[in-house]
C-alpha atoms as a PDB file:
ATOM      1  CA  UNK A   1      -5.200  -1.892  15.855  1.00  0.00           C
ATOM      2  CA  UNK A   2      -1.643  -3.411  16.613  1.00  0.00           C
ATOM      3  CA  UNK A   3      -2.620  -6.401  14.931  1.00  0.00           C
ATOM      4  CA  UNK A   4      -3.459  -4.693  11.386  1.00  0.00           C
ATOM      5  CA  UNK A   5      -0.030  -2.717  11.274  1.00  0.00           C
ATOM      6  CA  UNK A   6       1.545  -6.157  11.622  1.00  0.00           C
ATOM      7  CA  UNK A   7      -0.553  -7.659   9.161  1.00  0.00           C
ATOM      8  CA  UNK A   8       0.330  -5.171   6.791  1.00  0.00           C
ATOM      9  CA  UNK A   9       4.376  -5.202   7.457  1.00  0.00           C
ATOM     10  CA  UNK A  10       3.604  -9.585   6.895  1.00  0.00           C
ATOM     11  CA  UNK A  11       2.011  -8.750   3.845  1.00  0.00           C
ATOM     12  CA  UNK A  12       4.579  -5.975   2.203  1.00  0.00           C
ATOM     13  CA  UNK A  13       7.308  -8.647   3.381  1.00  0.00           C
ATOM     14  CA  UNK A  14       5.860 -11.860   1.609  1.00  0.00           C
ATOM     15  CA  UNK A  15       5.152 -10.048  -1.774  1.00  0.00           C
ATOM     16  CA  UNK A  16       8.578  -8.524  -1.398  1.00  0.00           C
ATOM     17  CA  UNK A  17      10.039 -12.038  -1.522  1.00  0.00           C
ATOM     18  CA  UNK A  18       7.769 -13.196  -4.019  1.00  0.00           C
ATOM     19  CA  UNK A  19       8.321 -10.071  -6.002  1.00  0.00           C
ATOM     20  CA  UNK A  20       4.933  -8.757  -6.142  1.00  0.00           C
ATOM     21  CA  UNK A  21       5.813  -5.317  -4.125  1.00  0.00           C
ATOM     22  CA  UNK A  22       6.004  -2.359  -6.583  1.00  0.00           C
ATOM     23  CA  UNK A  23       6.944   0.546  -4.563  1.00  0.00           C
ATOM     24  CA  UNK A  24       7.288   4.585  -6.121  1.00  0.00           C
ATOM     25  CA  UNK A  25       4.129   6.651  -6.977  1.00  0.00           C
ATOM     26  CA  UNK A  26       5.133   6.275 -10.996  1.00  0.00           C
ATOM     27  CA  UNK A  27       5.807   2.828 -11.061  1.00  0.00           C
ATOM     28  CA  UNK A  28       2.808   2.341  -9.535  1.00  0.00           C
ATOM     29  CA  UNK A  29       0.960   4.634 -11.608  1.00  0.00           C
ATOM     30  CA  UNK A  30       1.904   2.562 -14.723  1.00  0.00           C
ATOM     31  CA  UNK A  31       1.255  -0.878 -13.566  1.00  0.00           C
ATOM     32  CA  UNK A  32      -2.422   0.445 -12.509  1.00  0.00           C
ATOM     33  CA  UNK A  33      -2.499   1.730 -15.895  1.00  0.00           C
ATOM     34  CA  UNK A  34      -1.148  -1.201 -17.763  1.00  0.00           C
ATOM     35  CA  UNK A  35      -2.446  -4.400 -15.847  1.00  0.00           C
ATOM     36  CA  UNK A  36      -4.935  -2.369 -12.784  1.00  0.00           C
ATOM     37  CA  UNK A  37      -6.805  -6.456 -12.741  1.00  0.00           C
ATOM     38  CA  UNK A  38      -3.430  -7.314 -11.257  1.00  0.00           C
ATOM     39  CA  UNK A  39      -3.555  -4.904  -8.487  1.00  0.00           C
ATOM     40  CA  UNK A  40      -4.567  -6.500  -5.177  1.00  0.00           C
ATOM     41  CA  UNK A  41      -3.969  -3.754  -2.502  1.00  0.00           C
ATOM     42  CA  UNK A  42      -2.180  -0.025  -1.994  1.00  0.00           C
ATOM     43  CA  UNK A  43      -0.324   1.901   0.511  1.00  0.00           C
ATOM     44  CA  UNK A  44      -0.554   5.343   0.487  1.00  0.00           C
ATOM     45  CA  UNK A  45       2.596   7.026   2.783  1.00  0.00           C
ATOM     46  CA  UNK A  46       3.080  10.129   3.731  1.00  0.00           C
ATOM     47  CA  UNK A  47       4.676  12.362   6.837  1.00  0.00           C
ATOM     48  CA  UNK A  48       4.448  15.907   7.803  1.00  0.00           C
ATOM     49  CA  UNK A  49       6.927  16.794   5.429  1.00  0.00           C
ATOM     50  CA  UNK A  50       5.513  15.561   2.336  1.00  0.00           C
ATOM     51  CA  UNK A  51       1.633  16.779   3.396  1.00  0.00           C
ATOM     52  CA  UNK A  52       2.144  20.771   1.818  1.00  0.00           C
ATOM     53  CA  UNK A  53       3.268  18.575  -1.332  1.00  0.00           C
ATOM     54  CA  UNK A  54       0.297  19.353  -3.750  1.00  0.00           C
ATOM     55  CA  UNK A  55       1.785  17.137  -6.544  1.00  0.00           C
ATOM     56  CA  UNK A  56       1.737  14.313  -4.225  1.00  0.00           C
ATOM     57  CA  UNK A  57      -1.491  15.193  -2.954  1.00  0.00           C
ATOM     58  CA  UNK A  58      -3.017  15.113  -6.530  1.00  0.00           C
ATOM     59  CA  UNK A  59      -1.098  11.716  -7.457  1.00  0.00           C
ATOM     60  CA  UNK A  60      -2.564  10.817  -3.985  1.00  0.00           C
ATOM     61  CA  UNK A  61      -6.124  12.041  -4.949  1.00  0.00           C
ATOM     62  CA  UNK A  62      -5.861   9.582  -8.338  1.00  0.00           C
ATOM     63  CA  UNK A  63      -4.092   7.191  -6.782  1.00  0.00           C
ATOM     64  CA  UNK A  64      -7.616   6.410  -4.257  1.00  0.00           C
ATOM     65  CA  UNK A  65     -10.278   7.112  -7.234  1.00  0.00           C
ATOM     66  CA  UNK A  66      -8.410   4.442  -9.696  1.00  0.00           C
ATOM     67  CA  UNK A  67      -8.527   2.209  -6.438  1.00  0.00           C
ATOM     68  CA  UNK A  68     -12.069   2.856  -5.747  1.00  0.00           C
ATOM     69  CA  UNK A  69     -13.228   2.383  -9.101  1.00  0.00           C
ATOM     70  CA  UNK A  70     -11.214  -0.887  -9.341  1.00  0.00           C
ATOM     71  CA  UNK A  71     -11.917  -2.336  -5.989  1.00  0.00           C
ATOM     72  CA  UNK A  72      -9.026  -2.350  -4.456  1.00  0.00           C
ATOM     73  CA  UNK A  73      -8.189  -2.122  -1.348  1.00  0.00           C
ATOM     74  CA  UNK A  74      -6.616   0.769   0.015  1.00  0.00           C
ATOM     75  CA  UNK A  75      -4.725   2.105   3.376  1.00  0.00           C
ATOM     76  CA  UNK A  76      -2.496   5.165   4.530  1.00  0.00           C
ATOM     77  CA  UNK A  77       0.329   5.077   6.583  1.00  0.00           C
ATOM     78  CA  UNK A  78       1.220   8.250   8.750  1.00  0.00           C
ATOM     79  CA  UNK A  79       5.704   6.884   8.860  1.00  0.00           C
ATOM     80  CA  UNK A  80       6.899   6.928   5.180  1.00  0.00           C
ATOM     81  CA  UNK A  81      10.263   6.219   6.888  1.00  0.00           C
ATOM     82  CA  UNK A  82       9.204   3.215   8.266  1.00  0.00           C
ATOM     83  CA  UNK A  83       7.656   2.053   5.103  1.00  0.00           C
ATOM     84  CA  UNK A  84      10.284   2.638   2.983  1.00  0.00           C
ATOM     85  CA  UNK A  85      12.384   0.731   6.308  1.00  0.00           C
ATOM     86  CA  UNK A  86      10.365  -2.497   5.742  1.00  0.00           C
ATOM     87  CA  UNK A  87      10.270  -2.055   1.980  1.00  0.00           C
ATOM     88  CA  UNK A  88      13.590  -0.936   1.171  1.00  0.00           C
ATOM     89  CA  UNK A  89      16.864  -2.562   1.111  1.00  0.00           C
ATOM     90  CA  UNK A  90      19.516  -1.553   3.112  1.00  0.00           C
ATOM     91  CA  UNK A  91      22.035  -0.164   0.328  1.00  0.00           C
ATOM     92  CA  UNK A  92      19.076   1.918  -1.119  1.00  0.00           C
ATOM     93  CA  UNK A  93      17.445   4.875   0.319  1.00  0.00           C
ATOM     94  CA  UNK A  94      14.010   4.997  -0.635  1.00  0.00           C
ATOM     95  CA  UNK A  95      12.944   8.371  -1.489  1.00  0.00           C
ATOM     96  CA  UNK A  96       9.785   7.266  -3.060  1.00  0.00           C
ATOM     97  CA  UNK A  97       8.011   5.155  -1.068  1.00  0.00           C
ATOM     98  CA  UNK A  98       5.029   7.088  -1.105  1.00  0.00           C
ATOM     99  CA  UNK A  99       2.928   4.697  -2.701  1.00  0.00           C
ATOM    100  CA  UNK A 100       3.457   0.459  -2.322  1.00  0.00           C
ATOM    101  CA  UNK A 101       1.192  -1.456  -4.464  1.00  0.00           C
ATOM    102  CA  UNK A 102       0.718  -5.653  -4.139  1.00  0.00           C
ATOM    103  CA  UNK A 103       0.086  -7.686  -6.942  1.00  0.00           C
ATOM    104  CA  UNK A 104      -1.638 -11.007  -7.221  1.00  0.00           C
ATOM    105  CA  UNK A 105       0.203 -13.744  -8.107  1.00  0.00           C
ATOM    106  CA  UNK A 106       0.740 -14.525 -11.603  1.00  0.00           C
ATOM    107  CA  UNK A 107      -0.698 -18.097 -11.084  1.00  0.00           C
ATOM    108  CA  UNK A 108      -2.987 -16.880  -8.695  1.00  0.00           C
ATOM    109  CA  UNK A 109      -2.696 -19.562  -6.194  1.00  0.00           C
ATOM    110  CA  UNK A 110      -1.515 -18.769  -3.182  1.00  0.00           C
ATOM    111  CA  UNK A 111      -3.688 -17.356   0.094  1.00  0.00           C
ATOM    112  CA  UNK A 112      -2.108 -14.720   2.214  1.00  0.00           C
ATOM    113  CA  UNK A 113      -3.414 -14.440   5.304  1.00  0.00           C
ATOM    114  CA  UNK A 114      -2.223 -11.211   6.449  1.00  0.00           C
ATOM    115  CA  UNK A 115      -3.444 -10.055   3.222  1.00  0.00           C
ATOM    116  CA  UNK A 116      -6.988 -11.420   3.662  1.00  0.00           C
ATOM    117  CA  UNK A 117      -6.817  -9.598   7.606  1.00  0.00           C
ATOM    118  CA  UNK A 118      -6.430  -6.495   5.464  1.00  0.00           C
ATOM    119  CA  UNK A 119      -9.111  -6.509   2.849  1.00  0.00           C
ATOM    120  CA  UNK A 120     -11.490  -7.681   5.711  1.00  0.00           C
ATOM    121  CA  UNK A 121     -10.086  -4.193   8.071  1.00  0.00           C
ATOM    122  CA  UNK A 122     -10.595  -2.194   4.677  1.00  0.00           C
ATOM    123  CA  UNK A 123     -14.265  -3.625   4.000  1.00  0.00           C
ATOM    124  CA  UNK A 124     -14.880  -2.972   7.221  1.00  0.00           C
ATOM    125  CA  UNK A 125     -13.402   0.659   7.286  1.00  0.00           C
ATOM    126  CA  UNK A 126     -15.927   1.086   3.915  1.00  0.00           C
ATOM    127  CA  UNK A 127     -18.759   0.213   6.095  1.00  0.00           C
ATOM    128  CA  UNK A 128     -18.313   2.853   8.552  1.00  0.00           C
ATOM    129  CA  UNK A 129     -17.664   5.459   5.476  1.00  0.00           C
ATOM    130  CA  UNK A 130     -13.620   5.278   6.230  1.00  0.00           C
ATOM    131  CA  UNK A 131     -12.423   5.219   2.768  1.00  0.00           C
ATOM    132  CA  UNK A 132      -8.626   4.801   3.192  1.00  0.00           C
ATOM    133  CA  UNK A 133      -8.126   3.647   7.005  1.00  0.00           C
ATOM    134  CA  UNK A 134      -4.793   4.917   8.513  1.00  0.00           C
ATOM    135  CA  UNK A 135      -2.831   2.213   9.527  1.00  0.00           C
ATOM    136  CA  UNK A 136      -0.092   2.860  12.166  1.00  0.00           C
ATOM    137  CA  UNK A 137       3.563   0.507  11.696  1.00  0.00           C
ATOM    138  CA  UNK A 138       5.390   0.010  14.983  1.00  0.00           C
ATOM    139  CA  UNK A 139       8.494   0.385  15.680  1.00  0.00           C
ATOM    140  CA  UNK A 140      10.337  -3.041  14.863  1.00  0.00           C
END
């Protein structure tokens, strides 16, 4: 289980860099609604704090049946602070990092194999009726 949370924190960092991250429940929202072939996989964040949240619950809710119905593959995370640590840059607090999306390359050449570990957990997750696997990120 290690493994996978490392995976994912390879695979938020290397679309970071190659600026495929989208990260904020809206701006995700519209790229899903604009381009949803260019989706590749979602984080879903959230923390006691935010769980008595309905509005985020319902974005939450659509959030999973658009990536369902699209075939995308799709985790939670139980730390949004440590999401929005490996996401974020320093000088900005991210309030919003409920929700990270990954988008394919525009070319779409490139393999990521920390990606590919992912999709393979979340097939797997599928098969034992686990919709959206929680996925725990260590401490750096």
């Amino acid at each position: 289980m290690e493994a996978i949370g490392k995976s994912l924190k390879e695979a938020l960092k290397s679309a970071q860099c190659e600026d495929r991250l989208t990260v904020g429940v809206y701006e995700s929202a519209k790229i899903m609604n604009d381009d949803p072939d260019s989706v590749s996989f979602c984080v879903l964040a959230t923390d006691e704090e935010w769980e008595c949240d309905i509005a985020l619950q319902i974005h939450f809710t659509l959030i999973q049946s658009f990536c369902f119905d699209n075939d995308i593959s799709i985790v939670r995370v139980n730390d949004m602070q440590r999401l929005a640590e490996i996401v974020g840059d320093k000088t900005v607090q991210l309030e919003d990092a409920h929700c990270c999306l990954i988008t394919n390359p525009v070319d779409g050449s490139w393999e990521d194999a920390a990606l590919e570990k992912l999709h393979l957990f979340c097939e797997e997750s599928r098969s034992l009726n686990d919709w959206v696997p929680e996925i725990t990120l260590l401490e750096r």
